[in-house]
Protein backbone atom coordinates (compact mmCIF):
# COMPACT_ATOMS: atom_id res chain seq x y z
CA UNK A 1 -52.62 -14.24 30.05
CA UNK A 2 -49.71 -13.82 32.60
CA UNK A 3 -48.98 -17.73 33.78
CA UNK A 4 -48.09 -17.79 37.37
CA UNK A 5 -45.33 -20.49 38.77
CA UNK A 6 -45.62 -22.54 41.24
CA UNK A 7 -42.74 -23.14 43.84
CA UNK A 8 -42.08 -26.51 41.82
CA UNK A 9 -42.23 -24.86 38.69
CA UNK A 10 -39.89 -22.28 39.59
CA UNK A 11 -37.37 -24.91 41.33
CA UNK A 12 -37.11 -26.90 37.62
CA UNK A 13 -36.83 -23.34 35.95
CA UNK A 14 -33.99 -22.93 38.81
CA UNK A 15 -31.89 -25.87 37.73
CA UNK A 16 -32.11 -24.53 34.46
CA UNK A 17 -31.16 -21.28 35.11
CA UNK A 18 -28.35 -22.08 37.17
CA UNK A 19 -26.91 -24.46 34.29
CA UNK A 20 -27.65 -21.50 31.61
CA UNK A 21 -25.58 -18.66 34.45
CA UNK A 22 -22.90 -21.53 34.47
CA UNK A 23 -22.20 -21.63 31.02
CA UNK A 24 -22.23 -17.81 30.66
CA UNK A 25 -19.81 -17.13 33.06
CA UNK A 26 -17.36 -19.59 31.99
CA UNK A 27 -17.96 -18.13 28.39
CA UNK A 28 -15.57 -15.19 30.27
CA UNK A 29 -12.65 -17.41 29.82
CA UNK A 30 -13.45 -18.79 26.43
CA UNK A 31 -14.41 -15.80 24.63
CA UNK A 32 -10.97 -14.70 23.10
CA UNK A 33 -9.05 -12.92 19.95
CA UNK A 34 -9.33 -16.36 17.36
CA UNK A 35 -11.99 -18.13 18.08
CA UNK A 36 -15.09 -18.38 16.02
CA UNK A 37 -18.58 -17.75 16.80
CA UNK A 38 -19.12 -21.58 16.20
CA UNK A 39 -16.62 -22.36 18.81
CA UNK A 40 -18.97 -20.46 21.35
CA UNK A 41 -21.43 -21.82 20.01
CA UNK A 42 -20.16 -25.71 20.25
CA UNK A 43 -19.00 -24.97 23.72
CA UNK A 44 -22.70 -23.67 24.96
CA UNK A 45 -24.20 -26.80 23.47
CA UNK A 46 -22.11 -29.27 24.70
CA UNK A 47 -22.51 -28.00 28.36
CA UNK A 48 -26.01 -27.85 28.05
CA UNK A 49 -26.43 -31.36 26.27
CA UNK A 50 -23.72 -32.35 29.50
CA UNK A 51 -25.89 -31.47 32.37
CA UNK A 52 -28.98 -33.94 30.51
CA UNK A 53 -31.12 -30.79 29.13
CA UNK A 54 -31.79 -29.32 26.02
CA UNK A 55 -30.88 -26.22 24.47
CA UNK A 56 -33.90 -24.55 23.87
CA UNK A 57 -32.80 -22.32 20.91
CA UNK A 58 -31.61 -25.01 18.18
CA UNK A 59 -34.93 -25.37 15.88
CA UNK A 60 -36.73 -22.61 17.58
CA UNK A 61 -38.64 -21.13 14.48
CA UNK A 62 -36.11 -22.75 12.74
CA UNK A 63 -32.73 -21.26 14.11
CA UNK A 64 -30.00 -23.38 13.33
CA UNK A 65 -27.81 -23.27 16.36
CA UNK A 66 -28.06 -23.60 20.39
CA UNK A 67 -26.86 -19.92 20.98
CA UNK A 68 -27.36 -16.66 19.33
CA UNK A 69 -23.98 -15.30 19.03
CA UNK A 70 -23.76 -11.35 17.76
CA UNK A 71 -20.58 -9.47 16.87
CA UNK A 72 -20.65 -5.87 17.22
CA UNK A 73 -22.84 -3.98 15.25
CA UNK A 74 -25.30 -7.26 15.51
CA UNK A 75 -28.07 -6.69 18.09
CA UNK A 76 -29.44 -10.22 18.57
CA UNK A 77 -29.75 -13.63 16.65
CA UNK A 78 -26.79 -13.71 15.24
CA UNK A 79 -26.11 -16.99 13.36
CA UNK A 80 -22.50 -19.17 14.23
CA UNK A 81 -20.51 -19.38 12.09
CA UNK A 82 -17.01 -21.20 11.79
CA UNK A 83 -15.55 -18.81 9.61
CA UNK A 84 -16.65 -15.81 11.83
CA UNK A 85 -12.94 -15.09 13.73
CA UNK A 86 -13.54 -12.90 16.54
CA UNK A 87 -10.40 -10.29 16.78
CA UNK A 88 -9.10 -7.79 19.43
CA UNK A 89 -11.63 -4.76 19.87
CA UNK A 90 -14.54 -6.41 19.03
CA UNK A 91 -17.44 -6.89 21.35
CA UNK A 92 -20.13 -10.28 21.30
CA UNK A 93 -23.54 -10.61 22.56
CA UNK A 94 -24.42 -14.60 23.46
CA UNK A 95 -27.71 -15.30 24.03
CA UNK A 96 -28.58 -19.17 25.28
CA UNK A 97 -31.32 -21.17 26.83
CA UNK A 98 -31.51 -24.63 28.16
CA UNK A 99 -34.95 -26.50 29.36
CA UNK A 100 -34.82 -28.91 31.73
CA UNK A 101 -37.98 -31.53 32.32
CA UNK A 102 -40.04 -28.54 29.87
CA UNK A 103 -39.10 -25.42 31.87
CA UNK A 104 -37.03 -23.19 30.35
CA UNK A 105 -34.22 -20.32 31.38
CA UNK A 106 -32.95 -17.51 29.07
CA UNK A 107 -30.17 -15.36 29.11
CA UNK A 108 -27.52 -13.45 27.58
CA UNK A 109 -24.21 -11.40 27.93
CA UNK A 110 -22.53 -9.10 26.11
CA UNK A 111 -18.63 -10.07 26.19
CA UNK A 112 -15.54 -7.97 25.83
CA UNK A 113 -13.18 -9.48 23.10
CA UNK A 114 -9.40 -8.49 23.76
CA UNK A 115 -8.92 -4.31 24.06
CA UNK A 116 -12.02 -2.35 23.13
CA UNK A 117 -12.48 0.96 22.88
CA UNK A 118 -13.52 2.86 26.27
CA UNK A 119 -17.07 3.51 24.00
CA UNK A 120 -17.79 0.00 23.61
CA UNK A 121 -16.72 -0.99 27.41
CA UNK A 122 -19.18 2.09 28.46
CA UNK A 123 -21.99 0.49 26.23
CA UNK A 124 -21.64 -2.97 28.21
CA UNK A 125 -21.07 -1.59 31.36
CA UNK A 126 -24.59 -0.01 31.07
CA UNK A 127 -26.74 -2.90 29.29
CA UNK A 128 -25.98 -4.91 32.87
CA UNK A 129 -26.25 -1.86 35.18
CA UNK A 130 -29.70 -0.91 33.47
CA UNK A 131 -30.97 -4.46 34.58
CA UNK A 132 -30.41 -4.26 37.71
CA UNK A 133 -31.45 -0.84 38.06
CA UNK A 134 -35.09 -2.70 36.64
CA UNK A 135 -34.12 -5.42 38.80
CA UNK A 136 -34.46 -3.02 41.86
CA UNK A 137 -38.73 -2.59 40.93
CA UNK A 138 -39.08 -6.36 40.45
CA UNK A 139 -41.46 -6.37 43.50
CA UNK A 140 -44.72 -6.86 44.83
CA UNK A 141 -46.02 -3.37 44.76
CA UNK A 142 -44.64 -2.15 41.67
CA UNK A 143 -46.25 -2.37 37.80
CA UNK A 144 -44.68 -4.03 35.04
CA UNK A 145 -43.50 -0.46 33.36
CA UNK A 146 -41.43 0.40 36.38
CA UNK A 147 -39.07 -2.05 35.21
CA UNK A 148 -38.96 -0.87 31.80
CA UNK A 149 -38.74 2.80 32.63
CA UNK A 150 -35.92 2.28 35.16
CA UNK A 151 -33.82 0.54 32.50
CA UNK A 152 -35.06 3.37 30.13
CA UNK A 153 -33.41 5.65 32.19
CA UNK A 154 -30.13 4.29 33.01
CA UNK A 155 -29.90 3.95 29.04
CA UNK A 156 -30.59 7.23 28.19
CA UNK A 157 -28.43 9.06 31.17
CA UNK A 158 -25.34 7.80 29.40
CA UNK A 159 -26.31 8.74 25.90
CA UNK A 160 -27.03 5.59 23.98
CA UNK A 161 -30.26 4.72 22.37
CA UNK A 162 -32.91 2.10 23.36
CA UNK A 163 -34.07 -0.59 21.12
CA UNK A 164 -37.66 -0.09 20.32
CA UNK A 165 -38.04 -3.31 17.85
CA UNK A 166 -36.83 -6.36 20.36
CA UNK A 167 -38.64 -6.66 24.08
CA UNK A 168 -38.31 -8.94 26.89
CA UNK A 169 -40.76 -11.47 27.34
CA UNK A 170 -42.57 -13.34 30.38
CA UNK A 171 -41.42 -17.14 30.33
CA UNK A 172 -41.95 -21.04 31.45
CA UNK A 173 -43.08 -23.82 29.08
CA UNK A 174 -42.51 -21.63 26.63
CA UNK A 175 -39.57 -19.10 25.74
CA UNK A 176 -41.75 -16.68 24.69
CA UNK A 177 -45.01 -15.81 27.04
CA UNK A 178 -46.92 -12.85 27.97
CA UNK A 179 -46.28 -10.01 29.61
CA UNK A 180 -43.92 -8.27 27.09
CA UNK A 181 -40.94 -6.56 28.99
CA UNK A 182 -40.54 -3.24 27.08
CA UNK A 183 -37.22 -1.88 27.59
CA UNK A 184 -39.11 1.95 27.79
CA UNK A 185 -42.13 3.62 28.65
CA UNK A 186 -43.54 5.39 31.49
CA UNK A 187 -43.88 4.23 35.41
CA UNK A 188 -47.06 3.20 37.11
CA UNK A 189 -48.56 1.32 33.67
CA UNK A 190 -49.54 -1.94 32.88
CA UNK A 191 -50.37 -5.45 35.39
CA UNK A 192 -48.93 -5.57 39.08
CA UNK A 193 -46.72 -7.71 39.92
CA UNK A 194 -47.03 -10.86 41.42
CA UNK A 195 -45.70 -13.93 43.41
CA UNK A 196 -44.76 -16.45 40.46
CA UNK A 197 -44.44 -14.65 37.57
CA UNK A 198 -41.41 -15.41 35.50
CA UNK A 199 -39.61 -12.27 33.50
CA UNK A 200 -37.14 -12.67 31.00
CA UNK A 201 -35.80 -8.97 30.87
CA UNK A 202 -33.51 -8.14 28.61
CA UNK A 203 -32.17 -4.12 28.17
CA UNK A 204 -31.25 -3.94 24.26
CA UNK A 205 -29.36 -0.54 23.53
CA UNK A 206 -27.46 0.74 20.48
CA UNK A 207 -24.30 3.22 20.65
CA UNK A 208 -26.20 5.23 18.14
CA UNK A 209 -29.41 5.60 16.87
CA UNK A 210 -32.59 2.87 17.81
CA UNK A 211 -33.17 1.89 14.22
CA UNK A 212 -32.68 -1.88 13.41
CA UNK A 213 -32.93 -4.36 10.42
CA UNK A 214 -32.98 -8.05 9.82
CA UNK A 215 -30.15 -9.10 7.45
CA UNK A 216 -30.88 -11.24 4.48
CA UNK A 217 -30.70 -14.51 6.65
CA UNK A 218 -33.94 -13.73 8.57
CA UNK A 219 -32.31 -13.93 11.80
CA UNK A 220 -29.45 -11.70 12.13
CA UNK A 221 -30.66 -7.88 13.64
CA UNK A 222 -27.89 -4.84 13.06
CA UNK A 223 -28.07 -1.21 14.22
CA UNK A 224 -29.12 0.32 10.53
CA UNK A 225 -26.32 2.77 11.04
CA UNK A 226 -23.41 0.50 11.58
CA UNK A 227 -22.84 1.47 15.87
CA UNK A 228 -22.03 -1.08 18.41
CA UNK A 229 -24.78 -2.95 20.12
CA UNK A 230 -25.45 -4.29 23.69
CA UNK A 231 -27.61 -7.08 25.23
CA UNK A 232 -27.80 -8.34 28.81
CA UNK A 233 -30.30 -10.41 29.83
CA UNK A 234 -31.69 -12.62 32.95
CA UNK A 235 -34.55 -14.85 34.10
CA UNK A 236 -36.06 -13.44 37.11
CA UNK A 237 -38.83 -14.91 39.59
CA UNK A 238 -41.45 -12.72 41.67
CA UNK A 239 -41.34 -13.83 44.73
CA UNK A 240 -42.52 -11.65 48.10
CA UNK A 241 -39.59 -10.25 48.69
CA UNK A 242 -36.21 -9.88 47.04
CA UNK A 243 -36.49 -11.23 43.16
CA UNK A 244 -35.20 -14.19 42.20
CA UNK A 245 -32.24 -14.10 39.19
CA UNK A 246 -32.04 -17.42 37.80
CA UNK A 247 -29.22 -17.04 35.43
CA UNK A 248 -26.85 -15.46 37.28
CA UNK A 249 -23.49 -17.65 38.46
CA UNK A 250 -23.00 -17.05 42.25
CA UNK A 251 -19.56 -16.01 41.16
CA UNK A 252 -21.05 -12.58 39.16
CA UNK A 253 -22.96 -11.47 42.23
């Protein structure tokens, strides 16, 4: 069942969401050749624990850290870890969440470390324009798989591969509620949307092919044939008009 907000609802999730588009765009700055996945992931908690909420991810299911923090080939829920040196070239998905009074926000950027390859700035480039090109169906009017085809789309026009395993997810009390948010599919399927409902959508996409594992940690998913991956994620409201983007910093707009 698809759990519609109310305006208060949707104010805490705001407060969330603007703490959780904070810390992601000042992860711009931090996010350098030398630092450790820990470090990112000691600087997301500690700005989350800062503004008195939670961080939503640390114990969820048992993950052992606030943000999931994946290094190139690594898709999502990759574990920090203080030996993990970033270098020049590589590129580094962060995934966070805070909750604030029980309401929760989700999001995620894939970050450029140093010089990359012209490949690898193509395959970020397009995780965050597919989004918005869903972003542009998140409207009264529209079904849930318009979103999903339109990021589809913009995937496939510039040759990389769409994820198939990992979805986005609707979202509130809980990080993970219904609808799923497929990141494929065909237009005009699946429920209308609505004033209230909450979307975490979240284009996955691999340089190569769609396949995917889980490492031997039980968190950690790679492309099976060793190609960069890309995440970009936001929390979005339904309202009647223009959608609402939680997560994003006024100063990425």
């Amino acid at each position: 069942m698809i759990k519609i907000k109310t305006d208060k609802q949707i104010g805490l999730m705001a407060e969330s969401g603007k703490v959780t588009g904070r810390i992601l765009h000042e992860l711009k700055e931090i996010i350098r050749p030398g630092i450790s996945t820990m470090d990112i992931d000691r600087f997301v908690e500690e700005e989350i624990l800062r503004a008195g909420m939670v961080p939503t991810f640390k114990g969820y299911g048992g993950f052992p850290a606030s943000a999931c923090v994946s290094v190139n080939e690594e898709l999502v829920h990759g574990i920090p870890n203080a030996d993990r040196k970033l270098k020049s070239g590589d590129i580094v998905s962060v995934d966070i969440g805070a909750t604030h009074q029980g309401w929760v926000s989700d999001a995620a950027r894939t970050y450029m470390v140093g010089e990359v390859s012209d490949t690898a700035a193509r395959l970020i480039r397009t995780a965050e324009e597919s989004f918005f090109e869903g972003l542009k169906r998140c409207r009264t009017g529209y079904r849930l798989s318009d979103i999903s085809h339109a990021i589809q789309a913009r995937i496939e026009e510039e040759g990389f591969s769409v994820v198939l395993d990992y979805v986005g997810h609707g979202i509130g009390r809980e990080m993970h509620e219904s609808p799923q948010v497929k990141n494929y599919g065909d237009p005009g399927h699946g429920p209308p949307l609505a004033k209230g409902m909450a979307l975490a959508i979240e284009p996955m996409l691999n340089e190569g092919k769609a396949d995917v594992s889980t490492q031997d940690d039980g968190w950690t998913v790679v492309t099976r044939d060793g190609r960069l991956a890309g995440h970009y994620e936001n929390t979005v409201i339904i309202t009647e008009g223009e959608p609402l983007v939680i997560t994003l910093d006024e100063r990425d707009k």
